[in-house]
Protein backbone atom coordinates (compact mmCIF):
# COMPACT_ATOMS: atom_id res chain seq x y z
CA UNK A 1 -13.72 -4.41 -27.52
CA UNK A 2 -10.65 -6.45 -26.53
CA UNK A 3 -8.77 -3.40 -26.08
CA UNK A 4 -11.57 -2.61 -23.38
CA UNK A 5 -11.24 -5.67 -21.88
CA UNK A 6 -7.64 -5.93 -21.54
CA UNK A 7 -8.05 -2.28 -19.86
CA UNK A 8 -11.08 -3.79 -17.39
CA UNK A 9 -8.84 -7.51 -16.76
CA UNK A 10 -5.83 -5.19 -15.61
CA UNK A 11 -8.24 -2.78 -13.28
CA UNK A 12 -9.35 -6.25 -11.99
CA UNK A 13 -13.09 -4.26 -13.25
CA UNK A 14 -13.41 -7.96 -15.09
CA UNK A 15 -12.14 -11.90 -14.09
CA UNK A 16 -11.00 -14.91 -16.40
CA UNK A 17 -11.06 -18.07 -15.31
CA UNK A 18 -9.32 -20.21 -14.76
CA UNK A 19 -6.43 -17.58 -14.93
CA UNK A 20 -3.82 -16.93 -11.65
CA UNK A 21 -2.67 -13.42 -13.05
CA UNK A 22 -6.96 -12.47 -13.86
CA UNK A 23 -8.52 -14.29 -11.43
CA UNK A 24 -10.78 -12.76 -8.74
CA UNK A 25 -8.44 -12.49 -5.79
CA UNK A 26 -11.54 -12.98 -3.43
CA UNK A 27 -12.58 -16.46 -4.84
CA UNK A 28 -10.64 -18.26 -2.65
CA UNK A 29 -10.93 -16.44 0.84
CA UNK A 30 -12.20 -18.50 3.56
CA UNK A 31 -15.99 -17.71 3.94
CA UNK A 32 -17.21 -16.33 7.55
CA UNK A 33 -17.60 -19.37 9.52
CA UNK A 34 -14.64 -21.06 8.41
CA UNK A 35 -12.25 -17.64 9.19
CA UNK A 36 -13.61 -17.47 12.69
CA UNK A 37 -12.69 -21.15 12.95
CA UNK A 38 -9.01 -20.66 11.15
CA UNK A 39 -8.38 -17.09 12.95
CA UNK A 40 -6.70 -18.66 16.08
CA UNK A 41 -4.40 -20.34 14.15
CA UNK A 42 -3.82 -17.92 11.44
CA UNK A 43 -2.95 -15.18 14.04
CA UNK A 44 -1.17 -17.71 16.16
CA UNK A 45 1.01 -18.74 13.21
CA UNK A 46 1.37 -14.90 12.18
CA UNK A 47 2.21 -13.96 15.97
CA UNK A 48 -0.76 -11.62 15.87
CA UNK A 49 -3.12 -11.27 18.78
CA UNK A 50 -6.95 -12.54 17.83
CA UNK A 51 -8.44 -8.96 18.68
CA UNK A 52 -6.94 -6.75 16.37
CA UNK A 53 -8.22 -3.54 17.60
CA UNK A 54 -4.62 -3.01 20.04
CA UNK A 55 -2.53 -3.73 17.05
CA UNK A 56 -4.74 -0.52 14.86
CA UNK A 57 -4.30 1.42 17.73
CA UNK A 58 -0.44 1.08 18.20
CA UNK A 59 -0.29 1.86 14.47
CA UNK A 60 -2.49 4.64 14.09
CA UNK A 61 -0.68 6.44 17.24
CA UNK A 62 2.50 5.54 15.28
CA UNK A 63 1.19 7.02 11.71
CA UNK A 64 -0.21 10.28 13.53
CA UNK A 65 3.71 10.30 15.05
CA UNK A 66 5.45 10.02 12.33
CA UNK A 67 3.28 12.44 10.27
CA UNK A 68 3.35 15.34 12.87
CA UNK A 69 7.08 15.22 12.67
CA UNK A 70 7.33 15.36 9.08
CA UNK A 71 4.72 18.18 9.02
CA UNK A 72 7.01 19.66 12.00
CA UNK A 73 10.60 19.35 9.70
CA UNK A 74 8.91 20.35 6.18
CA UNK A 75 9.24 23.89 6.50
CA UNK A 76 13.15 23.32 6.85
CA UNK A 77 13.26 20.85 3.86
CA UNK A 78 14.65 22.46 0.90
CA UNK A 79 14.21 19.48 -1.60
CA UNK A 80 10.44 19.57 -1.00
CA UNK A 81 8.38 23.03 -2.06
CA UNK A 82 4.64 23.34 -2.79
CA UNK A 83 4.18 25.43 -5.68
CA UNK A 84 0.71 26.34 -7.60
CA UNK A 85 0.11 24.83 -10.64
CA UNK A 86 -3.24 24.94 -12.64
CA UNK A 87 -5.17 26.84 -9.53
CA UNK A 88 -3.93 23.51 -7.47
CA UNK A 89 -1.09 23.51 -5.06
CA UNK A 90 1.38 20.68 -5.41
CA UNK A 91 4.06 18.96 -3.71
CA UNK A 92 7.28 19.45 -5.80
CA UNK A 93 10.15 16.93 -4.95
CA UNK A 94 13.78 17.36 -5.75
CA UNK A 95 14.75 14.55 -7.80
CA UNK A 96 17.71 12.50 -5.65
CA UNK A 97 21.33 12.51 -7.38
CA UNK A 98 22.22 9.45 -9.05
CA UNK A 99 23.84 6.93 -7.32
CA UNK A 100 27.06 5.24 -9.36
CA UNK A 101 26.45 1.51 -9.65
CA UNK A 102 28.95 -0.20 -7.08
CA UNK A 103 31.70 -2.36 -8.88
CA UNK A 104 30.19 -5.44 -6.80
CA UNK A 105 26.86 -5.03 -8.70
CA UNK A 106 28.64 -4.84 -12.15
């Protein structure tokens, strides 16, 4: 049983009070009323417009960007290669060289 709960506590499936690393992360959001009273001054503070639907936009045209060129350049990448394993195709990555630690890090 505490085996199980140690398993839900690090899901976050289960809470402890009064715990920092367990607690709920949602006990202490601002309810509705008081975040549309805070939001001008959160965003303000953030540098973050109030309406956030021009700031999803700008980032969903710059995901859809970003992933259309890496689709474009895979083909030519010869550290990545899908291969099929159990009936499923998966993404095979070259594992990177390993870098010497620098003397200055020693």
């Amino acid at each position: 049983m505490l085996d199980q709960l140690l398993t839900a506590l690090r899901r976050r499936d289960a809470f402890a009070k009064p715990s920092c690393r367990y607690a709920d992360p949602r006990a202490n959001l601002l309810g509705e009323s008081e975040w549309e009273a805070m939001r001008p001054i959160v965003c303000r503070t953030l540098g973050l417009s109030a309406q956030p639907q021009p700031v999803l936009d700008a980032l969903r045209a710059e995901l859809d960007r970003t992933y259309r060129e890496v689709a474009q350049r895979l083909p030519n990448n010869a550290a990545v290669r899908f291969e099929t394993v159990n009936g499923k195709d998966e993404l095979i990555l070259t594992a990177l060289e390993k870098l010497e630690e620098p003397a200055s890090l020693v």
